[in-house]
Protein backbone atom coordinates (compact mmCIF):
# COMPACT_ATOMS: atom_id res chain seq x y z
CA UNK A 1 87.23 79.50 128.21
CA UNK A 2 84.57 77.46 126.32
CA UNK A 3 86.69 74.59 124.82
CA UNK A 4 85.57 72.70 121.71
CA UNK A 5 85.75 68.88 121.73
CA UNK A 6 88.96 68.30 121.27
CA UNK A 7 90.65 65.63 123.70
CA UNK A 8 92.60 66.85 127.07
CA UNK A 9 96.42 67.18 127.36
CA UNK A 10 98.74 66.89 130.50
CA UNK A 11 99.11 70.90 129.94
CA UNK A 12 95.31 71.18 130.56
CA UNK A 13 95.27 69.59 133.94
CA UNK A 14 98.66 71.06 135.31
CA UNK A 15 100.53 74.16 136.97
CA UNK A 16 103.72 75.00 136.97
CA UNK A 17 105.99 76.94 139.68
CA UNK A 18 109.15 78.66 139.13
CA UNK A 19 111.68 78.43 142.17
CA UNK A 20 110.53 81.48 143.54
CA UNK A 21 107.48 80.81 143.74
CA UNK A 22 107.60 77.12 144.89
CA UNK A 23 109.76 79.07 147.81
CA UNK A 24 106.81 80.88 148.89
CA UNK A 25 104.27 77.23 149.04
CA UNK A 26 104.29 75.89 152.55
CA UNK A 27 104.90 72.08 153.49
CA UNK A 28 100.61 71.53 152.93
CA UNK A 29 100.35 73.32 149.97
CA UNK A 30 103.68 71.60 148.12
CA UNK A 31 102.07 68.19 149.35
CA UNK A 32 98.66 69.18 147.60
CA UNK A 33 100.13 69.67 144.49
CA UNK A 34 102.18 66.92 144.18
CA UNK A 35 99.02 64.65 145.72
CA UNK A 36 96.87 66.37 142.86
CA UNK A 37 99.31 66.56 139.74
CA UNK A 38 99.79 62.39 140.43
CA UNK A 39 96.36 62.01 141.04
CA UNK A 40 95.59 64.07 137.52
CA UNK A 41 98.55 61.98 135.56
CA UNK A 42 97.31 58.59 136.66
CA UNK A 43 93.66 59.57 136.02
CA UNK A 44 94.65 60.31 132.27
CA UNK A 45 96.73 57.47 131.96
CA UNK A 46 93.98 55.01 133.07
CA UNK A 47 91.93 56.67 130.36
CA UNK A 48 94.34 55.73 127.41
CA UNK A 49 96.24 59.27 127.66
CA UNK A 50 99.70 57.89 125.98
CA UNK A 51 102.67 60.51 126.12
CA UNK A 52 106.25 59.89 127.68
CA UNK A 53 106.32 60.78 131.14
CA UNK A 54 106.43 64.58 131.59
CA UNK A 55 109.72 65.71 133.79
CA UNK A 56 107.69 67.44 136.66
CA UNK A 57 106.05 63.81 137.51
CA UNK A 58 109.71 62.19 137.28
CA UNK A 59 110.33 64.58 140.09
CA UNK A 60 107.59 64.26 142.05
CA UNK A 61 107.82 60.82 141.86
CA UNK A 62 111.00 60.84 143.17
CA UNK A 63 110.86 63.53 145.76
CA UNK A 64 112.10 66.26 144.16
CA UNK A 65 111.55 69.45 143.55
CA UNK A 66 108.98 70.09 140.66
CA UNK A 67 109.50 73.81 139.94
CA UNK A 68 110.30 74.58 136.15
């Protein structure tokens, strides 16, 4: 997909999991994703990205389980 210019959301740089499938992740891959959806959120914030805080990084955050 060739996008145009426009700028980049949180939606562009994310996944989501249902519970199922966050089920099936093992202990390295859950603590990838959570490493690399922080990593992605602070990386647009220090770029001027200004949104409320999306729910799945709330979780994360706090330990939790991120599935949607």
């Amino acid at each position: 997909m060739n996008r145009s210019q426009g700028p980049v959301s949180f939606e562009d740089v994310t996944m989501g999991f249902t519970q199922e499938e966050w089920q099936h992740l093992d202990p390295a891959q859950r603590t990838l994703y959570r490493d690399v959806m922080l990593e992605n959120y602070s990386h647009l914030i220090s770029v001027g990205y200004c949104v409320t805080k999306p729910e799945v990084i709330f979780k994360l955050q706090q330990g939790e389980e991120p599935w949607m």
